[in-house]
PDB file of N, CA and C in Angstrom:
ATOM      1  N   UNK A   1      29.202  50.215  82.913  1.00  0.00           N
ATOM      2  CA  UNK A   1      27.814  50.125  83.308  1.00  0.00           C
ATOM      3  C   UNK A   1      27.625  50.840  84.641  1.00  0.00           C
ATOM      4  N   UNK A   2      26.693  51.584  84.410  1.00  0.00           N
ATOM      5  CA  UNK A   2      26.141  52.495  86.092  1.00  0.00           C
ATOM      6  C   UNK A   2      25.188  51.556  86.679  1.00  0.00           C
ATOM      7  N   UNK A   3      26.079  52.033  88.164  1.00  0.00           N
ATOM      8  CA  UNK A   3      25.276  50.738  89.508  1.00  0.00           C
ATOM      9  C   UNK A   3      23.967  51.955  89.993  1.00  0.00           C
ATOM     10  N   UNK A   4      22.561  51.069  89.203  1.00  0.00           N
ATOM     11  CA  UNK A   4      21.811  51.667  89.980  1.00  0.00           C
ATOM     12  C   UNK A   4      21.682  51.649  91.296  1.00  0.00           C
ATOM     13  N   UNK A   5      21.259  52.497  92.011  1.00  0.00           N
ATOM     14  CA  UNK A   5      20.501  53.013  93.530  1.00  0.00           C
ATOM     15  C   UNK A   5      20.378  52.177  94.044  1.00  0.00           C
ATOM     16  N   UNK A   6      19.568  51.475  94.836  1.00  0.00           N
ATOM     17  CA  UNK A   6      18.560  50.537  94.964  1.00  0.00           C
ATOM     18  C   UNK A   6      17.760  51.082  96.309  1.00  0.00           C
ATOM     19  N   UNK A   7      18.377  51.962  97.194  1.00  0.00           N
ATOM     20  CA  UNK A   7      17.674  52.839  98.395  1.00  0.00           C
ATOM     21  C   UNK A   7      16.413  53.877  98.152  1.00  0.00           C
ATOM     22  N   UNK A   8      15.159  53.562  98.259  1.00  0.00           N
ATOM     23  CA  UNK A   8      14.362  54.783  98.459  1.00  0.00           C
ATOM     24  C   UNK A   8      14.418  55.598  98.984  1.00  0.00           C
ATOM     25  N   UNK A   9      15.397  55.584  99.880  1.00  0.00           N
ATOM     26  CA  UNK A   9      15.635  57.144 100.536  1.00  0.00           C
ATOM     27  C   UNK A   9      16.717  57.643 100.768  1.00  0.00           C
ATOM     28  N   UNK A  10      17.373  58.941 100.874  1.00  0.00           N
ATOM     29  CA  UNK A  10      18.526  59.375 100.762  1.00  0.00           C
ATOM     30  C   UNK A  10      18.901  58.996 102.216  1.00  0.00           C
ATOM     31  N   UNK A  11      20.312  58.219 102.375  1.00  0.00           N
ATOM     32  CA  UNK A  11      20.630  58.030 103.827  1.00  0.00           C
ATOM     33  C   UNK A  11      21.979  59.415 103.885  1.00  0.00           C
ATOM     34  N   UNK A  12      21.715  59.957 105.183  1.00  0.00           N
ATOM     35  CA  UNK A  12      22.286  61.303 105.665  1.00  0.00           C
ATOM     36  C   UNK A  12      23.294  61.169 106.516  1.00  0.00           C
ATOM     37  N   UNK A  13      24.607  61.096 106.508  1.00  0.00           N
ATOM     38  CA  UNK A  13      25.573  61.111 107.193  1.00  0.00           C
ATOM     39  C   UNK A  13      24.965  61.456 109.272  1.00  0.00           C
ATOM     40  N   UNK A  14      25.401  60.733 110.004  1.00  0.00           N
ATOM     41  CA  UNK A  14      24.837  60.769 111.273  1.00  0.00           C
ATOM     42  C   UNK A  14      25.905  61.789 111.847  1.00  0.00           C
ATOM     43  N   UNK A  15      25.193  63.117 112.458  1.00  0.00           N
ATOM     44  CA  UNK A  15      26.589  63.510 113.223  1.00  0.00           C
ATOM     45  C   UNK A  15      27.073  62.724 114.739  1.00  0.00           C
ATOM     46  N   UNK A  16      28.383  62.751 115.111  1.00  0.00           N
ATOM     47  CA  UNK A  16      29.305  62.143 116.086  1.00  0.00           C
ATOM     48  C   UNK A  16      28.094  62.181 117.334  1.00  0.00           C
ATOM     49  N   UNK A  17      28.486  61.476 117.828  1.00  0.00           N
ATOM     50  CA  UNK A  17      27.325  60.843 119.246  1.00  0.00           C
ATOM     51  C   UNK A  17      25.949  60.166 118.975  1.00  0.00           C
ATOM     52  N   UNK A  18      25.725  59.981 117.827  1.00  0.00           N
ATOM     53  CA  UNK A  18      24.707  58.962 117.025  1.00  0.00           C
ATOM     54  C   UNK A  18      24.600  57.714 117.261  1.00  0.00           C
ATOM     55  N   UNK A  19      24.368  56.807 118.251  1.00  0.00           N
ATOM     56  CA  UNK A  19      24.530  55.171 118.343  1.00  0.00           C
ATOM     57  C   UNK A  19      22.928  54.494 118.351  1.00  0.00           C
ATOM     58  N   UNK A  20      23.439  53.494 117.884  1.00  0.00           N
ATOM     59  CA  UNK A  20      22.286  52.163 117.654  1.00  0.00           C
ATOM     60  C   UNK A  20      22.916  50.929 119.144  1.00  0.00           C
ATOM     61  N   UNK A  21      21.404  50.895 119.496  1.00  0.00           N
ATOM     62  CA  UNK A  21      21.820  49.484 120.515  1.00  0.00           C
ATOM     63  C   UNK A  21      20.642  48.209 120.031  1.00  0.00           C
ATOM     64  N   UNK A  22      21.154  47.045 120.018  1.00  0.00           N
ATOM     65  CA  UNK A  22      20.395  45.901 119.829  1.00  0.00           C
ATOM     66  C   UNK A  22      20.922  45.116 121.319  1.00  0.00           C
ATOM     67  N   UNK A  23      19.755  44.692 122.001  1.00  0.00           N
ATOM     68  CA  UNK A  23      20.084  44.297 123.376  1.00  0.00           C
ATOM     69  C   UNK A  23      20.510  42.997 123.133  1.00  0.00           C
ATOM     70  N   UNK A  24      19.065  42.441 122.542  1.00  0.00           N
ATOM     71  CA  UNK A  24      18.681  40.848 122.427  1.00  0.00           C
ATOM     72  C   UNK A  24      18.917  40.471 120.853  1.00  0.00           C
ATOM     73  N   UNK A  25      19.724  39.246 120.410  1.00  0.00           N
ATOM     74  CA  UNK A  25      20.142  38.876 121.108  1.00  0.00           C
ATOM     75  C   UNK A  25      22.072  38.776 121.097  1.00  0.00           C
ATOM     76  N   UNK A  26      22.283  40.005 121.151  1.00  0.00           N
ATOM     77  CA  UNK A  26      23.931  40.429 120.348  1.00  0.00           C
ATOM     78  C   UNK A  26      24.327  41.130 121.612  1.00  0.00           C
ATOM     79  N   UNK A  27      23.690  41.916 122.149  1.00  0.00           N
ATOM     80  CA  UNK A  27      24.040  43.341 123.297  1.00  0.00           C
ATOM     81  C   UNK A  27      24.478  43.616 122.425  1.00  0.00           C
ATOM     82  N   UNK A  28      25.000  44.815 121.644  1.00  0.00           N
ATOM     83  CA  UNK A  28      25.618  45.753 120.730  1.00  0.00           C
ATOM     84  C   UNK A  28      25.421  47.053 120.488  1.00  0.00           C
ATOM     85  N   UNK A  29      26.294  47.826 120.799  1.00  0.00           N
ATOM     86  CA  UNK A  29      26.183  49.459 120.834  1.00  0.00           C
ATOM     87  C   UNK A  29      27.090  49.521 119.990  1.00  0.00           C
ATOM     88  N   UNK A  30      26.697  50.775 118.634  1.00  0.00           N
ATOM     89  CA  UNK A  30      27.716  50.557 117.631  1.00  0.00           C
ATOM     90  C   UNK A  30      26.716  52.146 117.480  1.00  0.00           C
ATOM     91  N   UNK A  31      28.284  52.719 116.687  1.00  0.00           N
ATOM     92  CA  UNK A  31      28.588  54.114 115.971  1.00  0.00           C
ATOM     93  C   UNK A  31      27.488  53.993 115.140  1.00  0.00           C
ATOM     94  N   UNK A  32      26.266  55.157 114.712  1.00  0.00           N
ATOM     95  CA  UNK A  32      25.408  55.139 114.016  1.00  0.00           C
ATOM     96  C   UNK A  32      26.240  56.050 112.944  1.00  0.00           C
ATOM     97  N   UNK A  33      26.417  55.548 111.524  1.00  0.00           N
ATOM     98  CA  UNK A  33      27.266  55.514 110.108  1.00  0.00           C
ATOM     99  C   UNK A  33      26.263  57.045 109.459  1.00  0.00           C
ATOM    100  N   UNK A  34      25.238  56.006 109.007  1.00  0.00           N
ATOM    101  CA  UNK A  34      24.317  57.195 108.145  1.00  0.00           C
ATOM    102  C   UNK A  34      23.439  56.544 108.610  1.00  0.00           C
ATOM    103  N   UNK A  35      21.584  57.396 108.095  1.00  0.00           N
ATOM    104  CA  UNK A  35      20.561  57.344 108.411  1.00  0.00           C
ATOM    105  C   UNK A  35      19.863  57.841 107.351  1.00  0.00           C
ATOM    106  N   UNK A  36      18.106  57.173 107.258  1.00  0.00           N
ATOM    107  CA  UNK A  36      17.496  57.411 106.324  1.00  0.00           C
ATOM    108  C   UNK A  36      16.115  57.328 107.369  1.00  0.00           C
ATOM    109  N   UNK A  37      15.359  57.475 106.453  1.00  0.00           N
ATOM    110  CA  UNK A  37      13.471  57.219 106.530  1.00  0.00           C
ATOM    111  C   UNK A  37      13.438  55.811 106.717  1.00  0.00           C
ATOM    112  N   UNK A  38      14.274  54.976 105.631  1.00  0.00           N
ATOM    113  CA  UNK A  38      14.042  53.846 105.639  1.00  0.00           C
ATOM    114  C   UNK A  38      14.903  52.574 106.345  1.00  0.00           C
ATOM    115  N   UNK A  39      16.433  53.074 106.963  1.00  0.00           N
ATOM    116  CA  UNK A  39      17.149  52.537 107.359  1.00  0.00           C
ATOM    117  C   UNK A  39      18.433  53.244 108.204  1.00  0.00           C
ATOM    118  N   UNK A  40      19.460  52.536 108.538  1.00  0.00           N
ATOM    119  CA  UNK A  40      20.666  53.048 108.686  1.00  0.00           C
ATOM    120  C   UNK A  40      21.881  51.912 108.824  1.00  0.00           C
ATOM    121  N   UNK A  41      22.700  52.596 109.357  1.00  0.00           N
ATOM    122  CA  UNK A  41      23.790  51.340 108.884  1.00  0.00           C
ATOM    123  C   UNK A  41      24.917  51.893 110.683  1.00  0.00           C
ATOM    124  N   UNK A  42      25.699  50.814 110.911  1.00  0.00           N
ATOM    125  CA  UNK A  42      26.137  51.734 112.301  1.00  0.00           C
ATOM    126  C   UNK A  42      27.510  50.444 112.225  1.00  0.00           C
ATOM    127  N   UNK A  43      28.413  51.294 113.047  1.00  0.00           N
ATOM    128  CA  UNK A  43      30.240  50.341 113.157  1.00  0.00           C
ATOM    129  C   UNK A  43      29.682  49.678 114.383  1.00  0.00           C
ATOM    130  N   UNK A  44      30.057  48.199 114.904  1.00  0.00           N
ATOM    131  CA  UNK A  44      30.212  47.974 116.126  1.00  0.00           C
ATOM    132  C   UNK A  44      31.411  46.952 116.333  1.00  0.00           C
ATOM    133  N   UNK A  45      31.632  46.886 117.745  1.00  0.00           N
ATOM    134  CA  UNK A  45      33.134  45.496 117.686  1.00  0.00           C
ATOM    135  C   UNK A  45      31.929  44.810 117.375  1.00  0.00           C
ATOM    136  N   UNK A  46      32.988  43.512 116.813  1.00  0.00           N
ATOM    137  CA  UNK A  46      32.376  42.503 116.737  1.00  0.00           C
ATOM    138  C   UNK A  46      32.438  41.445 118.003  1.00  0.00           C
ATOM    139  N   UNK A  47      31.454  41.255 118.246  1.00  0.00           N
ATOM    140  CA  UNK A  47      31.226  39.976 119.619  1.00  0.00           C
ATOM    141  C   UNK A  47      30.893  38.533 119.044  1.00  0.00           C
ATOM    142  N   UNK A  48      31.178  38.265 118.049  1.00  0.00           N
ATOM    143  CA  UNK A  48      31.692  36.644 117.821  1.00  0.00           C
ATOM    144  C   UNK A  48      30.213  36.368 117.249  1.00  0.00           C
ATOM    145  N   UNK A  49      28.763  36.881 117.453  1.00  0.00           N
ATOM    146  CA  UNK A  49      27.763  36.453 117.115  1.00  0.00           C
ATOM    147  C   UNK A  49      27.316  36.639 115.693  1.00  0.00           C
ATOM    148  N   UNK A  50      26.246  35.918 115.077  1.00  0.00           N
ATOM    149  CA  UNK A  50      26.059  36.201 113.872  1.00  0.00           C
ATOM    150  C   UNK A  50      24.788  36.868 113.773  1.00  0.00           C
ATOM    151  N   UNK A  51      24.328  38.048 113.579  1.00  0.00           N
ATOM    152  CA  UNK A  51      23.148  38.689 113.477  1.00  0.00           C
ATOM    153  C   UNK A  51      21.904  37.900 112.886  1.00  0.00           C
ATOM    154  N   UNK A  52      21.116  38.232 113.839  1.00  0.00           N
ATOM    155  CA  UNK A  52      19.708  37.835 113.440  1.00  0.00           C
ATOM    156  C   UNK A  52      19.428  38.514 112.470  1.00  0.00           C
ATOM    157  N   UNK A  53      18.444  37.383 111.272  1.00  0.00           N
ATOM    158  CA  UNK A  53      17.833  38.459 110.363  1.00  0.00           C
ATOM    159  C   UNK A  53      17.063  39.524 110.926  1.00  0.00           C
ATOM    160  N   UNK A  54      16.481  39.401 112.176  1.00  0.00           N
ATOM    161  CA  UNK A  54      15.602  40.532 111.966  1.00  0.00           C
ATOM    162  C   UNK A  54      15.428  40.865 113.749  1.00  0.00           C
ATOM    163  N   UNK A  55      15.506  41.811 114.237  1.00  0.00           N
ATOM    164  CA  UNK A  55      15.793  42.288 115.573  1.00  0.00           C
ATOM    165  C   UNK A  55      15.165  43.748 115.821  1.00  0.00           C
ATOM    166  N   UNK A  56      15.698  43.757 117.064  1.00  0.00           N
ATOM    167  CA  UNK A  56      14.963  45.317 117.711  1.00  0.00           C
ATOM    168  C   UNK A  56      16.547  46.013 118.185  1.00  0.00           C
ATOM    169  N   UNK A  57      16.418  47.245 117.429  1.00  0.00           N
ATOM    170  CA  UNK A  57      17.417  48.430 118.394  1.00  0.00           C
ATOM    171  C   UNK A  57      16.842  49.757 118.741  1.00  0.00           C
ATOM    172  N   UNK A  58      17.279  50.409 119.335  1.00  0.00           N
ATOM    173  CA  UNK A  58      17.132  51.666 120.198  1.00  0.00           C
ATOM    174  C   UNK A  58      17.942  52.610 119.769  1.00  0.00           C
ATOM    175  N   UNK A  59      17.657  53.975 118.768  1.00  0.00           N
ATOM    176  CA  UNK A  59      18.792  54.966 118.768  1.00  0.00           C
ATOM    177  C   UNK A  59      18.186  56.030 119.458  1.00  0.00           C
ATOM    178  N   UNK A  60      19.554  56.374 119.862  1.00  0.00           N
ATOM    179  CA  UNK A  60      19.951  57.486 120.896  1.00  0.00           C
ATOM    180  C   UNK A  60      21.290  58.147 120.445  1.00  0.00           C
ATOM    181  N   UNK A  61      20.835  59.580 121.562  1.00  0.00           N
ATOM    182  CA  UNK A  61      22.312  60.765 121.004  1.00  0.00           C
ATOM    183  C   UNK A  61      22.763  60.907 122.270  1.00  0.00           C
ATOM    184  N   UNK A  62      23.912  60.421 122.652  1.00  0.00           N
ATOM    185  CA  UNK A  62      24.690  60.815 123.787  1.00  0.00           C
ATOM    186  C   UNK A  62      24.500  62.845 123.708  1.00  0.00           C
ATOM    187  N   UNK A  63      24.419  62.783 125.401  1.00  0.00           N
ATOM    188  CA  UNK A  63      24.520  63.902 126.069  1.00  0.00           C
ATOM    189  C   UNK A  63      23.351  64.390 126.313  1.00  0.00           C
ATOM    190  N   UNK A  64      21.993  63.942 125.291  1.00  0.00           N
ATOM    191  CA  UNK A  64      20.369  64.026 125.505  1.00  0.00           C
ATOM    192  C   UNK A  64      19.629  63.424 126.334  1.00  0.00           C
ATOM    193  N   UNK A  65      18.901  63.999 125.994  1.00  0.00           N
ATOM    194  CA  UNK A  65      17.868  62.515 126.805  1.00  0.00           C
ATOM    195  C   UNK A  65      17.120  61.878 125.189  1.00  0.00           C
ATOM    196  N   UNK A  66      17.328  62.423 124.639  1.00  0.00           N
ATOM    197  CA  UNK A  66      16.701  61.675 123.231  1.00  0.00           C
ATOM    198  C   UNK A  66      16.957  60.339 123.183  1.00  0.00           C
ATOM    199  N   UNK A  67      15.495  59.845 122.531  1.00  0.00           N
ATOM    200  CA  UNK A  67      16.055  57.880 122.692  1.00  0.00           C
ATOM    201  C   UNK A  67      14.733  57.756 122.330  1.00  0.00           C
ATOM    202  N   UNK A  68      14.988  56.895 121.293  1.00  0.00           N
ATOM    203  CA  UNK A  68      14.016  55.749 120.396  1.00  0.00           C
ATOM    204  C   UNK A  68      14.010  54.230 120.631  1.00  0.00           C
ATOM    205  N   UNK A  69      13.304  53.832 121.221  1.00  0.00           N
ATOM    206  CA  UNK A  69      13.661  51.956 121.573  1.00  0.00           C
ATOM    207  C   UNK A  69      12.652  51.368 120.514  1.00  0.00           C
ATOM    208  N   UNK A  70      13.416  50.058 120.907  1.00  0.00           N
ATOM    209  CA  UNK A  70      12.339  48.741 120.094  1.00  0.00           C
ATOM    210  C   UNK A  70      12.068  48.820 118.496  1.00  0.00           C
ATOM    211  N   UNK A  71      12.920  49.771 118.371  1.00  0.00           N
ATOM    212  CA  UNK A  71      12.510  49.470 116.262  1.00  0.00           C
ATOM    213  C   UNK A  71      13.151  48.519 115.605  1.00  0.00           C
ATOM    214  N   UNK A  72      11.679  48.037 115.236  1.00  0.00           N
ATOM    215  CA  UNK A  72      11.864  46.808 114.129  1.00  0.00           C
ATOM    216  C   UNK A  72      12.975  46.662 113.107  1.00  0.00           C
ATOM    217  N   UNK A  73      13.693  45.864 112.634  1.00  0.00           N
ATOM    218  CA  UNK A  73      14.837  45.875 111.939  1.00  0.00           C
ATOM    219  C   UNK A  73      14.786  44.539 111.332  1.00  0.00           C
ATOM    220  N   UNK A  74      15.281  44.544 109.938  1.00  0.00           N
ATOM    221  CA  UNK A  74      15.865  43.181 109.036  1.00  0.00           C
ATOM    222  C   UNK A  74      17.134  43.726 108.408  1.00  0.00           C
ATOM    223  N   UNK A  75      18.414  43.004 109.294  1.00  0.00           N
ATOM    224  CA  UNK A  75      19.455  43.295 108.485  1.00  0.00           C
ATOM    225  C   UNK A  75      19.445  42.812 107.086  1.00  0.00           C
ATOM    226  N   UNK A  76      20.438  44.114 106.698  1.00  0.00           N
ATOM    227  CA  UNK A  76      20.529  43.653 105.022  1.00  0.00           C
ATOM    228  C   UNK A  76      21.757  43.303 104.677  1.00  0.00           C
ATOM    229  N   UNK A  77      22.680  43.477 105.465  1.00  0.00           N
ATOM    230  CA  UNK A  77      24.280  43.490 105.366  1.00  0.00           C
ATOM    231  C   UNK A  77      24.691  43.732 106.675  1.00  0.00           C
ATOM    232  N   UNK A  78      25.791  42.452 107.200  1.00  0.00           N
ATOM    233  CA  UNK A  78      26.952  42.889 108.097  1.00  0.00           C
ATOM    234  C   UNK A  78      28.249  42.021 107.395  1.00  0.00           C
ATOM    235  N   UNK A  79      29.372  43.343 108.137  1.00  0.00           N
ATOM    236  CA  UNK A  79      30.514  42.744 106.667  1.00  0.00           C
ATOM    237  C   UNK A  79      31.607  43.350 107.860  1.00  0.00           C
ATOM    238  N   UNK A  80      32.767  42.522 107.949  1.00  0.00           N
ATOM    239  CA  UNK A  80      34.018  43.085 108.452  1.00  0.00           C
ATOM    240  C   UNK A  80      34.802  44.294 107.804  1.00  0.00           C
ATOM    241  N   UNK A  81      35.114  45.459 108.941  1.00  0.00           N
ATOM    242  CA  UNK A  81      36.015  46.568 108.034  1.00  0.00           C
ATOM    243  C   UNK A  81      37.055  46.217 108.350  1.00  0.00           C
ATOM    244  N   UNK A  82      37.861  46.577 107.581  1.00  0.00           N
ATOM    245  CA  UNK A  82      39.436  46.399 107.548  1.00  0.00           C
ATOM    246  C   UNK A  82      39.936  47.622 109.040  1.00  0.00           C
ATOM    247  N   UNK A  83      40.932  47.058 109.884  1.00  0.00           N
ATOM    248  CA  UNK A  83      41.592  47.530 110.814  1.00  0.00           C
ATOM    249  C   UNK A  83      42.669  48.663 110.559  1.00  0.00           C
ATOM    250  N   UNK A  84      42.772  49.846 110.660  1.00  0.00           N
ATOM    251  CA  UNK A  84      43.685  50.745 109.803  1.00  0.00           C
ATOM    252  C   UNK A  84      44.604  50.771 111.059  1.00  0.00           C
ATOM    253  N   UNK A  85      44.667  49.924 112.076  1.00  0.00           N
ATOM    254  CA  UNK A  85      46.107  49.748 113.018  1.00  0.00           C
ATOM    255  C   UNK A  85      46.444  48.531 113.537  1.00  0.00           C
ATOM    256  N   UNK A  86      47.421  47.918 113.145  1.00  0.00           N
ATOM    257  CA  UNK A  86      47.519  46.501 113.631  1.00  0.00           C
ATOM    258  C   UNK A  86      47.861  46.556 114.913  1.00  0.00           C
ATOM    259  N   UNK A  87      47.187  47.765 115.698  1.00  0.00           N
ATOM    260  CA  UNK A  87      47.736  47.730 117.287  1.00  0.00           C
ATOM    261  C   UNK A  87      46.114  47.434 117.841  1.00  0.00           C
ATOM    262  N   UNK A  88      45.533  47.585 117.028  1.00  0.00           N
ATOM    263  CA  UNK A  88      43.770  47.320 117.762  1.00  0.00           C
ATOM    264  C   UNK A  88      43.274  45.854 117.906  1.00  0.00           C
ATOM    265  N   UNK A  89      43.179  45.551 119.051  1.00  0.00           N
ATOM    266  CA  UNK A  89      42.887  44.013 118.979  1.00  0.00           C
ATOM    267  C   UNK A  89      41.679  43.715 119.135  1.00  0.00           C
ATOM    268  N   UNK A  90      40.779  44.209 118.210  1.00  0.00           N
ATOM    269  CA  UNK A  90      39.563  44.145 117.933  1.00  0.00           C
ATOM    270  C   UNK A  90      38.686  44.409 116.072  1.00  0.00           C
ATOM    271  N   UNK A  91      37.922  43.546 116.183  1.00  0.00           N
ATOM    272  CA  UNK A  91      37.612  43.609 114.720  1.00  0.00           C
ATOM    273  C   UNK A  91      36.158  44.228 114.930  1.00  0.00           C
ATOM    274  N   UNK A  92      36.153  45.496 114.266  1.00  0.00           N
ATOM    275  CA  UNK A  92      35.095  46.646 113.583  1.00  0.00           C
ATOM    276  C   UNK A  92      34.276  45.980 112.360  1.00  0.00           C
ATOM    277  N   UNK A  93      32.738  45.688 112.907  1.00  0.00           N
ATOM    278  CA  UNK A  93      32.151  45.255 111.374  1.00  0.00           C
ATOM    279  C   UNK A  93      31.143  46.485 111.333  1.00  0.00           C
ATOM    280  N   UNK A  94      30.723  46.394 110.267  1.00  0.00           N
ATOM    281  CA  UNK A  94      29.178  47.610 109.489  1.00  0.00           C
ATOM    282  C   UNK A  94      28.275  46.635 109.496  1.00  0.00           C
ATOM    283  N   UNK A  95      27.121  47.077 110.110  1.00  0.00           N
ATOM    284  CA  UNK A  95      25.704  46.123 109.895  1.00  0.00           C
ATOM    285  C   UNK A  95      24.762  47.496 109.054  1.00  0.00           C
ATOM    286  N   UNK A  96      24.084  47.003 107.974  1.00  0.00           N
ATOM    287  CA  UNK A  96      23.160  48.383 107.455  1.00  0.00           C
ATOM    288  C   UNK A  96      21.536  47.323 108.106  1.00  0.00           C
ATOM    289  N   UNK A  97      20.469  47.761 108.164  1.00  0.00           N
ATOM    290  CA  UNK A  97      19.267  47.480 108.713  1.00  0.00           C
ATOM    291  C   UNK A  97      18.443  48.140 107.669  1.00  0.00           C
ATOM    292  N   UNK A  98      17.396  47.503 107.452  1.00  0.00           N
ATOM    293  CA  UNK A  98      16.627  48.484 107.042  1.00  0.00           C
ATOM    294  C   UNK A  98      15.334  48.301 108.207  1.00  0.00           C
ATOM    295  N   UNK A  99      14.857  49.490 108.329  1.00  0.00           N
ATOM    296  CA  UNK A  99      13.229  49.610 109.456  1.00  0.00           C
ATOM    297  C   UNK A  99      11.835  48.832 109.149  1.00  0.00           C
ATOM    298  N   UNK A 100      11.650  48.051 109.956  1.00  0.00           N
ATOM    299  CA  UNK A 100      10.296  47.466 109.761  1.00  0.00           C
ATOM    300  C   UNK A 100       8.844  48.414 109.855  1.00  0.00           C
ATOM    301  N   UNK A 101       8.326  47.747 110.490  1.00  0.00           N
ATOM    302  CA  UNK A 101       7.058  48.752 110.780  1.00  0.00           C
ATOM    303  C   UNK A 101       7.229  49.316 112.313  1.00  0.00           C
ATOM    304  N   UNK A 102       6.685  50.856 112.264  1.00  0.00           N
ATOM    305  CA  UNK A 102       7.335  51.598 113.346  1.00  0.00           C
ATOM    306  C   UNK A 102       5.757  51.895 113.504  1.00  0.00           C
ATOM    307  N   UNK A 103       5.512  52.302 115.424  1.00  0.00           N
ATOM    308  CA  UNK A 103       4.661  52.813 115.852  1.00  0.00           C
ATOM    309  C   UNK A 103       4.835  54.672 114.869  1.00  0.00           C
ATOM    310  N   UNK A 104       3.590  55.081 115.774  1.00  0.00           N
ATOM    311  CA  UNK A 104       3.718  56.799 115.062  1.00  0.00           C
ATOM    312  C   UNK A 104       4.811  57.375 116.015  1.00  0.00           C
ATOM    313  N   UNK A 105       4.931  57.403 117.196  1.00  0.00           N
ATOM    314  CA  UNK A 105       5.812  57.397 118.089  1.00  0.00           C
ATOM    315  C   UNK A 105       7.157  57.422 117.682  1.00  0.00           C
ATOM    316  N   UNK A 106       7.244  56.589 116.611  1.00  0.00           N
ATOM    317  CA  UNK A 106       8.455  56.360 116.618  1.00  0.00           C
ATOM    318  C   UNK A 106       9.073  56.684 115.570  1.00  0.00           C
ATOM    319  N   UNK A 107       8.142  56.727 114.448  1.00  0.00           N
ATOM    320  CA  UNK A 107       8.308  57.382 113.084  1.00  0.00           C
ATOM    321  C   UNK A 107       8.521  59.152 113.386  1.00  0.00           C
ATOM    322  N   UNK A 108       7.664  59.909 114.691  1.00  0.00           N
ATOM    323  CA  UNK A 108       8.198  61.225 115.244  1.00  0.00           C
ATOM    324  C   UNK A 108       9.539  60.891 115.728  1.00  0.00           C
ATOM    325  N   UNK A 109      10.402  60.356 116.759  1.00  0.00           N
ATOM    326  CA  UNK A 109      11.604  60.010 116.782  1.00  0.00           C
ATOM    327  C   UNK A 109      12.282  59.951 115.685  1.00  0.00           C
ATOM    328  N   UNK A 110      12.063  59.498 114.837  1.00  0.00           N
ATOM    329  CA  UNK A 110      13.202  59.111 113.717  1.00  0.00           C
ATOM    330  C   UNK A 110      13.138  60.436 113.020  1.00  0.00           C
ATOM    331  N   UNK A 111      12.087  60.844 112.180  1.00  0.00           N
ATOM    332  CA  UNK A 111      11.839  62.437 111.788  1.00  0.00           C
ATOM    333  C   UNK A 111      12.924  62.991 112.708  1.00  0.00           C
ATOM    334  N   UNK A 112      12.663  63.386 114.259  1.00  0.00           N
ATOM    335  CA  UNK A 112      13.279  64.077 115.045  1.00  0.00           C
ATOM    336  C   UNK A 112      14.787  64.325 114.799  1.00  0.00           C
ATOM    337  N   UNK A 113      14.949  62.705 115.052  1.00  0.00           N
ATOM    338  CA  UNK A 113      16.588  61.996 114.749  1.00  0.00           C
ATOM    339  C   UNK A 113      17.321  63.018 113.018  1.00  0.00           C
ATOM    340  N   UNK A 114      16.174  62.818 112.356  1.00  0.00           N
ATOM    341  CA  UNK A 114      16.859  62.805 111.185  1.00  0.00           C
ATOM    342  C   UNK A 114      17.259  64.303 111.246  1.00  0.00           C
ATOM    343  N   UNK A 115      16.355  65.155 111.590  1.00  0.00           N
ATOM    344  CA  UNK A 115      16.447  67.002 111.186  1.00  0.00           C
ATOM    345  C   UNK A 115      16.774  67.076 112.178  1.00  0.00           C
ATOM    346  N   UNK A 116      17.838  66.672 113.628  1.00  0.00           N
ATOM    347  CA  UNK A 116      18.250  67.740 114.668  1.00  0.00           C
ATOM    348  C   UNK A 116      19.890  66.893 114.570  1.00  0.00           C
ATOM    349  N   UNK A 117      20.264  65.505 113.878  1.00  0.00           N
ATOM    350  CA  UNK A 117      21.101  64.909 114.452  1.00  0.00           C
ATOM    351  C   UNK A 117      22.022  63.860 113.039  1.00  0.00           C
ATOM    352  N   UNK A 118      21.694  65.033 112.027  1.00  0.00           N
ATOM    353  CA  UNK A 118      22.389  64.371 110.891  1.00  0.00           C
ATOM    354  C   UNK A 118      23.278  65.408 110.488  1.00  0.00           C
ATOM    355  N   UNK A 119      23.614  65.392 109.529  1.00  0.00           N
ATOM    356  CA  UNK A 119      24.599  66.452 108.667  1.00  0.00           C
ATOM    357  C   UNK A 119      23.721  66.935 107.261  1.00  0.00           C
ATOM    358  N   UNK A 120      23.862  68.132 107.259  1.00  0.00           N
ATOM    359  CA  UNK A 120      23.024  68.213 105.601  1.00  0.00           C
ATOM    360  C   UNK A 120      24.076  68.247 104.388  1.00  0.00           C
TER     361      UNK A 120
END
């Protein structure tokens, strides 16, 4: 049996220097994974907390001044990755989000984000 889709939008591999921050109430800066219109998904350590359903983060591209704050978010998934060195004494989880309602502001940011700072 084929696993349908279930994403309306194609999410686009993020190129390297891509991060998501959620201040309140996790602090968390984590590797932005992939990206869409409608969501994205990003690595962070894990800090012992359990994600709010539904929160605000900020993406930004190291070395820019580019930066998007305060977008609405309802996680849909956070899940522990497996450690590929038992010398890291830290546990790596994936949170995916999908986007709430965005100012226009911010829907230009993300556009921006998507065509200067993904992979095709």
């Amino acid at each position: 049996m084929k696993k349908s889709e279930r994403r309306q939008y194609e999410r686009l591999q993020a190129k390297e220097g891509a991060f998501a921050v959620e201040r309140k109430p996790s602090n968390i800066l984590g590797q932005v994974i992939d990206i869409s219109e409608g969501g994205l998904s990003f690595l962070y350590i894990d800090n012992g907390l359990a994600p709010e359903k539904t929160s605000k983060i900020g993406i930004y591209f190291s070395g820019e001044k580019f930066y998007f704050d305060e977008v609405n978010v309802e996680n849909i998934s956070d899940s522990p990755m497996l450690n590929k060195s038992p010398f890291t004494p830290f546990c790596l989880r994936r949170r995916s989000v999908k986007f709430g309602a965005i100012s226009d502001d911010q829907a230009l940011g993300l556009e921006k984000f998507i065509s200067n700072h993904t992979r095709t």
